[in-house]
C-alpha atoms as a PDB file:
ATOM      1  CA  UNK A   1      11.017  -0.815  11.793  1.00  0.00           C
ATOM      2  CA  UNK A   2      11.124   2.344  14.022  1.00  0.00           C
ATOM      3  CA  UNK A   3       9.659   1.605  17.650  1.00  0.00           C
ATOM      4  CA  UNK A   4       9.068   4.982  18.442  1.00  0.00           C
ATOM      5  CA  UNK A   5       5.614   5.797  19.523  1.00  0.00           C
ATOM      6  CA  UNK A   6       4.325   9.307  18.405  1.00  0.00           C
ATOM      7  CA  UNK A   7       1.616  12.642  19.354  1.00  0.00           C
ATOM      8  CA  UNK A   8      -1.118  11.482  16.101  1.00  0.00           C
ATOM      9  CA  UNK A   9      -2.235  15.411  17.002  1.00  0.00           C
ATOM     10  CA  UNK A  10       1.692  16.883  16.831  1.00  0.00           C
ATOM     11  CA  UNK A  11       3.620  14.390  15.958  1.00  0.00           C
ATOM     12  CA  UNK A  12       6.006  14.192  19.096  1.00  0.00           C
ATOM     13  CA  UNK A  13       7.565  11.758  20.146  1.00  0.00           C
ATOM     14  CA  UNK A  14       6.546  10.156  23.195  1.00  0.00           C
ATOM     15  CA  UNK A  15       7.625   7.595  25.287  1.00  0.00           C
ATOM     16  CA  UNK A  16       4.465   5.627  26.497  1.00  0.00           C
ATOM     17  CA  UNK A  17       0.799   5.763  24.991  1.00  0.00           C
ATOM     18  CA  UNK A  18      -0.910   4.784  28.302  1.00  0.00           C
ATOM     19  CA  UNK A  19       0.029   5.956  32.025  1.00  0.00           C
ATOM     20  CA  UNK A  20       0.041   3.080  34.588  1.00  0.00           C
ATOM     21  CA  UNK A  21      -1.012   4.614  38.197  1.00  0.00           C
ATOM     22  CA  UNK A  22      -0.552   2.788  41.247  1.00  0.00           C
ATOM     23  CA  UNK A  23      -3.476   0.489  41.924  1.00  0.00           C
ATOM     24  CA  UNK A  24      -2.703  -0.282  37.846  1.00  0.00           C
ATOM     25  CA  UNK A  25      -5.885   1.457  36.512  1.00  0.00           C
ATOM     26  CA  UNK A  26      -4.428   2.514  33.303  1.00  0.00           C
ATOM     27  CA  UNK A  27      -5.355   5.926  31.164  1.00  0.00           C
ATOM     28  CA  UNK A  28      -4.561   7.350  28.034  1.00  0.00           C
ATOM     29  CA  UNK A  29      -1.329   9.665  28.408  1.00  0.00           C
ATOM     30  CA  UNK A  30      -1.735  13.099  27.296  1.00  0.00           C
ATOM     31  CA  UNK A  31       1.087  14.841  24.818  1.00  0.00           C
ATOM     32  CA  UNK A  32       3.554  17.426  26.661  1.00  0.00           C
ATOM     33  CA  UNK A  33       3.264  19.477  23.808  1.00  0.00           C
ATOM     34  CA  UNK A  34      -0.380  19.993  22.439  1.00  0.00           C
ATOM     35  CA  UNK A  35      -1.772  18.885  26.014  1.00  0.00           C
ATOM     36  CA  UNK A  36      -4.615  16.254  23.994  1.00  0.00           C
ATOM     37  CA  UNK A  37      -4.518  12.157  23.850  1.00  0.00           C
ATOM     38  CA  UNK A  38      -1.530  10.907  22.387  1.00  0.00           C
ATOM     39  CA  UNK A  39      -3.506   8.475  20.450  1.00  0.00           C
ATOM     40  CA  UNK A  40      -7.220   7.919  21.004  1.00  0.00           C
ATOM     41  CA  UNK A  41      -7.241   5.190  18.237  1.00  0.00           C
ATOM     42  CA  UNK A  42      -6.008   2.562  20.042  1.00  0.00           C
ATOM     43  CA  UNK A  43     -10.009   2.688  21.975  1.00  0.00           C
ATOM     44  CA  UNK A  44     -11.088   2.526  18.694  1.00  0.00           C
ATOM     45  CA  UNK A  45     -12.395  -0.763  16.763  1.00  0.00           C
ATOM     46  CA  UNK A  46     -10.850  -1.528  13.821  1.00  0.00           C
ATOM     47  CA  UNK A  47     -13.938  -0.638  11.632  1.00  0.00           C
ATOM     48  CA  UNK A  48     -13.608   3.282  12.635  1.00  0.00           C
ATOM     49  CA  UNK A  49      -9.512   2.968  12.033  1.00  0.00           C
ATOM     50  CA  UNK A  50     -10.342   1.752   8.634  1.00  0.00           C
ATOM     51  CA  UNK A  51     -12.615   4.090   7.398  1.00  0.00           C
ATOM     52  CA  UNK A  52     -10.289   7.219   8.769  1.00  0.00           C
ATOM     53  CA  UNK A  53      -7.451   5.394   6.065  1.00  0.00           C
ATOM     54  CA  UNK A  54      -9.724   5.249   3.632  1.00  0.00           C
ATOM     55  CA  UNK A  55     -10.738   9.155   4.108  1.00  0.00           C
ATOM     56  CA  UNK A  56      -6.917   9.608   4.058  1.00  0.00           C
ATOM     57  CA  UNK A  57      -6.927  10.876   7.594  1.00  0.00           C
ATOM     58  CA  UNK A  58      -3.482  12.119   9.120  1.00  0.00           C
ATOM     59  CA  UNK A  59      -3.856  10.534  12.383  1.00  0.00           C
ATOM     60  CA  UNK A  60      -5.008   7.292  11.465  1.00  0.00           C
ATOM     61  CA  UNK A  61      -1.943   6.888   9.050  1.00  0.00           C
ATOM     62  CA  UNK A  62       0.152   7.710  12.164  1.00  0.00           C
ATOM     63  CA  UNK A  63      -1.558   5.222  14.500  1.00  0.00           C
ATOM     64  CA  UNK A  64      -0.822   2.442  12.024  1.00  0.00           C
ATOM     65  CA  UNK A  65       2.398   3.501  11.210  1.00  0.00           C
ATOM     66  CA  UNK A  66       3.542   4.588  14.312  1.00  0.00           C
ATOM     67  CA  UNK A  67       1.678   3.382  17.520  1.00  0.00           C
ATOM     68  CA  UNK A  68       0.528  -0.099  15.769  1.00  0.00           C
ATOM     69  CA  UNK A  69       3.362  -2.448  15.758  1.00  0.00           C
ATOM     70  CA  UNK A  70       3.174  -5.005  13.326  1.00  0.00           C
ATOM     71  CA  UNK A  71       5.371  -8.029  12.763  1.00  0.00           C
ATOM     72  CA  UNK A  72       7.824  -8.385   9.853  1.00  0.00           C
ATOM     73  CA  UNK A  73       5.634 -11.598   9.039  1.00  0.00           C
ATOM     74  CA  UNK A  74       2.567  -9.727   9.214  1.00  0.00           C
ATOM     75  CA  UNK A  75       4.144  -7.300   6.734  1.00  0.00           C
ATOM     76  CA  UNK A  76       4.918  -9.909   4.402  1.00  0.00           C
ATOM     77  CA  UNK A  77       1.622 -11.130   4.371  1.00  0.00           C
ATOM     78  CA  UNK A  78       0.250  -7.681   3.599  1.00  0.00           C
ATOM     79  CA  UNK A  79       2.423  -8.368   0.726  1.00  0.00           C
ATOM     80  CA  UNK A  80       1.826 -11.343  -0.593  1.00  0.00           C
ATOM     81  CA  UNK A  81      -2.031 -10.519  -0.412  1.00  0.00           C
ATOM     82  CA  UNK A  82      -1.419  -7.468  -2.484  1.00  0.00           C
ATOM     83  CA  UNK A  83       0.575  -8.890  -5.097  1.00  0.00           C
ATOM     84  CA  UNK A  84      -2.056 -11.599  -6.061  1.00  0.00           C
ATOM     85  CA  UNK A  85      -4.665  -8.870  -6.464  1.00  0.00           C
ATOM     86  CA  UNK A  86      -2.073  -7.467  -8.458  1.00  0.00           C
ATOM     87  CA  UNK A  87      -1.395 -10.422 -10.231  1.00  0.00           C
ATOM     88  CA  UNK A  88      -5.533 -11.681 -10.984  1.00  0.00           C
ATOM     89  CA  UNK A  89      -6.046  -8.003 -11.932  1.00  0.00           C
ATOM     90  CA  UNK A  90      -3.281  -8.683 -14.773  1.00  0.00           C
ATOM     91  CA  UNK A  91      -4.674 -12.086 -15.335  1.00  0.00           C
ATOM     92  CA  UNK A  92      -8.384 -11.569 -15.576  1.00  0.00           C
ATOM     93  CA  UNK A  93      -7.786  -8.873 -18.347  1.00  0.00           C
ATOM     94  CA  UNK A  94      -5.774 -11.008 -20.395  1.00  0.00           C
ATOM     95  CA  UNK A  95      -8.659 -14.540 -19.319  1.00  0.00           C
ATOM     96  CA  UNK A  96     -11.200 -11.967 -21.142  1.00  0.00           C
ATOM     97  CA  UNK A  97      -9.004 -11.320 -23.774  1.00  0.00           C
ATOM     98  CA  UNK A  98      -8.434 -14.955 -24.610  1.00  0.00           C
ATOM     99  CA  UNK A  99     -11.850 -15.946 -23.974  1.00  0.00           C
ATOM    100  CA  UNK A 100     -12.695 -13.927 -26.923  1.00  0.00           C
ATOM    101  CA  UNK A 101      -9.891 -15.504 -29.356  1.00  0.00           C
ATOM    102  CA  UNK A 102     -11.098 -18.701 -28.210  1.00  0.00           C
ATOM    103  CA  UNK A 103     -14.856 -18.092 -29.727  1.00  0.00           C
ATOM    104  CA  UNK A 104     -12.931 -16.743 -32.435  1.00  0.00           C
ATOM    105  CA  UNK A 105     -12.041 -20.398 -33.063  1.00  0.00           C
ATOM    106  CA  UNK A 106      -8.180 -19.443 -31.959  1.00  0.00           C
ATOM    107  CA  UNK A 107      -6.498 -22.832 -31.000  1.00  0.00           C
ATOM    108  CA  UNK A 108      -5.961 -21.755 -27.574  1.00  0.00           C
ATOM    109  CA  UNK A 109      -6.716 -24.104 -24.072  1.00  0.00           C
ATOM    110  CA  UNK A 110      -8.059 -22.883 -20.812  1.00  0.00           C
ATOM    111  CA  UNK A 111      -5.492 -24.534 -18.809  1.00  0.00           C
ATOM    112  CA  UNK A 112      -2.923 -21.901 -20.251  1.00  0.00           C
ATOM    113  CA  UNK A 113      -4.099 -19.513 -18.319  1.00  0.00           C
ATOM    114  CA  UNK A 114      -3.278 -20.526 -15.070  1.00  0.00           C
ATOM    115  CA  UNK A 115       0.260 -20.802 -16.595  1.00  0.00           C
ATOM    116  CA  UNK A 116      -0.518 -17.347 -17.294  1.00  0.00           C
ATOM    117  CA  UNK A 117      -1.637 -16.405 -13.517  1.00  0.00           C
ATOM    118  CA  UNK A 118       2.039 -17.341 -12.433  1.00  0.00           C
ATOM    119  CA  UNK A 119       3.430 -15.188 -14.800  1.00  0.00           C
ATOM    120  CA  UNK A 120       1.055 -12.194 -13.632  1.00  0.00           C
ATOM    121  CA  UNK A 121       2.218 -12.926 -10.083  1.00  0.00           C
ATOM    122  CA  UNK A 122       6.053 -12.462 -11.450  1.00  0.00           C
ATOM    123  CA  UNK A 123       4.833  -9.123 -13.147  1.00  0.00           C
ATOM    124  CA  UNK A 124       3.314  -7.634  -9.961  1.00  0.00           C
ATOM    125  CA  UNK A 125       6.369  -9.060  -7.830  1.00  0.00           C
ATOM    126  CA  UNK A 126       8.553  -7.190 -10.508  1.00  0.00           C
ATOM    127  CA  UNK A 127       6.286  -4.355 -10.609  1.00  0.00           C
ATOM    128  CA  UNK A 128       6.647  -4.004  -7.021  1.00  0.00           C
ATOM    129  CA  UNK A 129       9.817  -4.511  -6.626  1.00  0.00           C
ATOM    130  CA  UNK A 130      11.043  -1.573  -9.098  1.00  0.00           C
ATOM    131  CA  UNK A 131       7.830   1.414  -7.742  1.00  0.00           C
ATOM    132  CA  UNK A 132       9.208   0.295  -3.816  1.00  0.00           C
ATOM    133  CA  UNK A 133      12.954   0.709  -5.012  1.00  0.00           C
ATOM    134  CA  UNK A 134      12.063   3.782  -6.612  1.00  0.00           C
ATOM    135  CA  UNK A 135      10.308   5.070  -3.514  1.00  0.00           C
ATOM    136  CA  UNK A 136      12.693   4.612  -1.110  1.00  0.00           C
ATOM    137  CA  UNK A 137      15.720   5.757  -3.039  1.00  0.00           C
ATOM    138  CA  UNK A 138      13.683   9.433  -3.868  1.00  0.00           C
ATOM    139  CA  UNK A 139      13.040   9.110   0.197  1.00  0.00           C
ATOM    140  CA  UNK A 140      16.031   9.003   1.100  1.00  0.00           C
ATOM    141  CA  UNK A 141      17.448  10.870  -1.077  1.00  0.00           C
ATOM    142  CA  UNK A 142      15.014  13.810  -0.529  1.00  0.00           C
ATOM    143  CA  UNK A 143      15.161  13.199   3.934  1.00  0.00           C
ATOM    144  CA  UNK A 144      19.139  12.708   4.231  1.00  0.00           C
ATOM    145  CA  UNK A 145      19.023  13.677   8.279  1.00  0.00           C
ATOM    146  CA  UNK A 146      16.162  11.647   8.859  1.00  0.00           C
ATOM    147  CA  UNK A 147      16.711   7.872  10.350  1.00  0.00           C
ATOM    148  CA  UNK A 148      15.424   5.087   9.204  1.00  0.00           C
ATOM    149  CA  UNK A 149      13.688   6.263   5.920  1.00  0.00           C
ATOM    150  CA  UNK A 150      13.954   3.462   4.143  1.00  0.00           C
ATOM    151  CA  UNK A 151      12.537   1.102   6.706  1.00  0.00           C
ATOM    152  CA  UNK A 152       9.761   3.352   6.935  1.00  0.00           C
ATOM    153  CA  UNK A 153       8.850   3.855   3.321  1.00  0.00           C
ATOM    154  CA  UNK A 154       8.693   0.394   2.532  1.00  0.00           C
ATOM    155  CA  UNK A 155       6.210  -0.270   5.508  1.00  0.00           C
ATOM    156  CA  UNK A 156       4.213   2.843   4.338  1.00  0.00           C
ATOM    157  CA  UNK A 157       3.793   1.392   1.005  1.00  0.00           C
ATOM    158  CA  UNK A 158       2.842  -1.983   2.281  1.00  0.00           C
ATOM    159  CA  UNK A 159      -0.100  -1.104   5.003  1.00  0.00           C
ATOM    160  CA  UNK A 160      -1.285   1.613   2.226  1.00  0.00           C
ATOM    161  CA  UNK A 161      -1.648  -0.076  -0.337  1.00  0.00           C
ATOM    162  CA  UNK A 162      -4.872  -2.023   1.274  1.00  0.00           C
ATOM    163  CA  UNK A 163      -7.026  -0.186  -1.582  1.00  0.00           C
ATOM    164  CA  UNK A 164      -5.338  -3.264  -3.601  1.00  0.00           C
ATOM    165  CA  UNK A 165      -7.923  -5.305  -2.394  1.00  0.00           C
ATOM    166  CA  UNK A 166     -10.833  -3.779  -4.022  1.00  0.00           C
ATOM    167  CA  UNK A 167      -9.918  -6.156  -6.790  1.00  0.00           C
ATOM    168  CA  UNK A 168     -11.786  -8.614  -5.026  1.00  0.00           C
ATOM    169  CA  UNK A 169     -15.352  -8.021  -6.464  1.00  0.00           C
ATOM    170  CA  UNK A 170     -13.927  -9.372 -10.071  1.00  0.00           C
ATOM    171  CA  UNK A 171     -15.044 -12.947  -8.130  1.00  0.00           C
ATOM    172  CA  UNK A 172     -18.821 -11.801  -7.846  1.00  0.00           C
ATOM    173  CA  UNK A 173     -19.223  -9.366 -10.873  1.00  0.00           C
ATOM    174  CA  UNK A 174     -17.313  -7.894 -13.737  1.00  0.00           C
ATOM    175  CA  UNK A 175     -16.767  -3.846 -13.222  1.00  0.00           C
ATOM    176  CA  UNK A 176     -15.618  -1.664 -15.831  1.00  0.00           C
ATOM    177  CA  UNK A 177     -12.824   0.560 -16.539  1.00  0.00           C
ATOM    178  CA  UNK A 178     -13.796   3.623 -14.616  1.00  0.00           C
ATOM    179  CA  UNK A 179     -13.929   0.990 -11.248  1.00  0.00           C
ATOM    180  CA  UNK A 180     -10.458  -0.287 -12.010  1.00  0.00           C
ATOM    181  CA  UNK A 181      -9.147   3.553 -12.635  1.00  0.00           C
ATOM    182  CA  UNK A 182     -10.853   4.670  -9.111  1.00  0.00           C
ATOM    183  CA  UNK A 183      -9.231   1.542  -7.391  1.00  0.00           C
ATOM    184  CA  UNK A 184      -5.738   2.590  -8.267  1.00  0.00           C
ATOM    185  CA  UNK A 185      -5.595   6.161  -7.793  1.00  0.00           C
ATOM    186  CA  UNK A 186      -6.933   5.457  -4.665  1.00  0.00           C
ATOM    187  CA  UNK A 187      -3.726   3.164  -3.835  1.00  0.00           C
ATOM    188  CA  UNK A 188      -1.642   6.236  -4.879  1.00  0.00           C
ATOM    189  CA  UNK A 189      -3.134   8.826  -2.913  1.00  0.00           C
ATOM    190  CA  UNK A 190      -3.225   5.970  -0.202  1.00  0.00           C
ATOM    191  CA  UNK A 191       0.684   5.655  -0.879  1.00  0.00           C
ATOM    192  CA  UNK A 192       1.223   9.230  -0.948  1.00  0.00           C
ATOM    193  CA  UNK A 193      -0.533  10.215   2.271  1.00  0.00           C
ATOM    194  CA  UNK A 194       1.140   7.562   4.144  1.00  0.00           C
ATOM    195  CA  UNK A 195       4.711   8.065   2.502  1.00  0.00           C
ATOM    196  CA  UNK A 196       4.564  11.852   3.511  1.00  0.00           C
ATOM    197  CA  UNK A 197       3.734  10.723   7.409  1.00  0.00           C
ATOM    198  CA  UNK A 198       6.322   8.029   7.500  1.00  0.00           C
ATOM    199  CA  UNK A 199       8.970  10.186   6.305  1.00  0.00           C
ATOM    200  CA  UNK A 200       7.929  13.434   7.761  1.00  0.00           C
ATOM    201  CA  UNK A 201       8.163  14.927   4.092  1.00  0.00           C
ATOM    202  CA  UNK A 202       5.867  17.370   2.581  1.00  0.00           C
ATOM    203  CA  UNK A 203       2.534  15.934   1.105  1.00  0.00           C
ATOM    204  CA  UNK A 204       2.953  17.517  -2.120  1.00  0.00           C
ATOM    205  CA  UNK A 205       6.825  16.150  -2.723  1.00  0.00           C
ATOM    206  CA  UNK A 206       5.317  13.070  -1.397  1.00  0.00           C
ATOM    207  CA  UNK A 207       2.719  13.074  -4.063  1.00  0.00           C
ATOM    208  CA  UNK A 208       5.448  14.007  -6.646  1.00  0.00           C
ATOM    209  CA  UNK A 209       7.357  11.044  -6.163  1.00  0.00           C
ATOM    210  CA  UNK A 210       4.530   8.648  -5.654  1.00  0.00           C
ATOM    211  CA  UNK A 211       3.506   9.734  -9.467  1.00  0.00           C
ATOM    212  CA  UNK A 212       7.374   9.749 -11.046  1.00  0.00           C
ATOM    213  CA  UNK A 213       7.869   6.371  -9.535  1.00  0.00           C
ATOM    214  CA  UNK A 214       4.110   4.973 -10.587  1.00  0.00           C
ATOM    215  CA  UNK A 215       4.607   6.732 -14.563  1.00  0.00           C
ATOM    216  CA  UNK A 216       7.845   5.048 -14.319  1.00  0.00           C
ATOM    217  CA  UNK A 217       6.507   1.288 -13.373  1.00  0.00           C
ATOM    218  CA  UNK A 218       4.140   1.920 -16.146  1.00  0.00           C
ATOM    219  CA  UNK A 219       6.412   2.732 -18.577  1.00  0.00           C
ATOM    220  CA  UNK A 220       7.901  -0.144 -17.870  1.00  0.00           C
ATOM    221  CA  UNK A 221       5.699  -2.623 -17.912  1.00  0.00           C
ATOM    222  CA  UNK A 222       4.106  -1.617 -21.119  1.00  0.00           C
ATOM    223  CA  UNK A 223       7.254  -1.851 -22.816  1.00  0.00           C
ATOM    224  CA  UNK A 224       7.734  -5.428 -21.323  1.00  0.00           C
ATOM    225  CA  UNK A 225       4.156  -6.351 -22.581  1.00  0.00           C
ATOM    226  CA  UNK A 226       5.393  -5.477 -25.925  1.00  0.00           C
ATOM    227  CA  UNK A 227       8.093  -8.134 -25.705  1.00  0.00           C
ATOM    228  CA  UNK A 228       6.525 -10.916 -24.205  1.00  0.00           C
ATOM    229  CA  UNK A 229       3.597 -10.527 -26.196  1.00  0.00           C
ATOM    230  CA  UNK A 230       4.056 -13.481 -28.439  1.00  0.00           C
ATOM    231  CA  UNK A 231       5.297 -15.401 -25.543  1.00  0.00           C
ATOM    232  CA  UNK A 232       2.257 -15.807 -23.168  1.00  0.00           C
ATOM    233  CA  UNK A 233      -0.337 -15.542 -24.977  1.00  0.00           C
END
């Protein structure tokens, strides 16, 4: 990933968030361009960072994205979090679903549907896989001077893609549609907001491709429903 630190105000790059003075007293550096904090998130607790992503603040997207360096295994964790809310949103549709053949007296066992949880995780690892390839080729197809674009776009998509975990009150109750509808397009305009600060590219083309590439991953996986269907039931 890119290791340059940035302005969150202008977007400059910088070389240093904090100046070190002699006695080793440290401050926050101010930007040579807008003359304000580089980055007064990083005095922040993570609470207040949090709630600024999900009001779909500028800054905070370039704090995280920018001035917060996370590991490649960090990243990957991010991942693999997001894929099994993926993956028990998939499966506790289709549990309901077969809950109700099986008081239809259906000859159908419980234990298939962990069998069918693994196959959910391969759906939202295949989902994944195609909406992130999708991404990064419009990226960089759209930003052709910019560096690193495709680094960049994937790690956008990762760390905003957090609204993923709302899934996680399916353990304590069961919501309805209109919860699971909110829940996504929140992960899109999450996705969009952070794509268009990670690639420096307008929010609105940045919106544009976030929808193309999600319509597209939908497409697709309806029409691979259709043939598995009498597969995993």
């Amino acid at each position: 990933m890119s290791e340059n630190l940035v302005c969150i105000e202008c977007f400059k790059s910088i070389d240093s968030i904090f100046k070190v003075y002699s006695d080793g007293f440290k401050d926050l550096s101010e930007c040579p361009r807008c003359h304000k904090v580089v980055d007064f998130y990083v005095e922040c607790e993570p609470s207040v960072i949090i709630i600024d992503l999900m009001l779909f603040k500028e800054k905070a997207y370039r704090h995280i994205l920018f001035n917060h360096k996370f590991k490649y295994i960090v990243l990957c964790k991010f991942l693999v979090a997001f894929l099994l809310c993926d993956a028990y949103l998939f499966w506790f549709n289709k549990k309901n679903r077969q809950y109700e053949s099986i008081k239809s007296n259906d000859h159908l066992l419980f234990y298939e549907l962990e069998w069918n949880f693994y196959f959910m995780l391969f759906r939202a690892l295949i989902n994944f896989l195609i909406y992130s390839s999708l991404i990064v080729s419009l990226s960089v197809f759209s930003q052709i001077s910019s560096k690193n674009v495709a680094n960049q776009a994937i790690k956008s998509l990762i760390l905003s893609s957090f609204g993923k975990l709302f899934v996680l009150p399916l353990v304590i109750w069961n919501p309805n549609e209109v919860y699971f509808n909110l829940a996504f397009f929140f992960t899109l305009i999450s996705n969009s907001q952070a794509l268009s600060v990670a690639t420096k590219m307008s929010i609105n083309k940045s919106k544009w491709i976030v929808a193309l590439c999600s319509s597209v991953v939908y497409i697709f996986d309806f029409i691979l429903q259709l043939i598995i269907k009498d597969n995993f039931v």
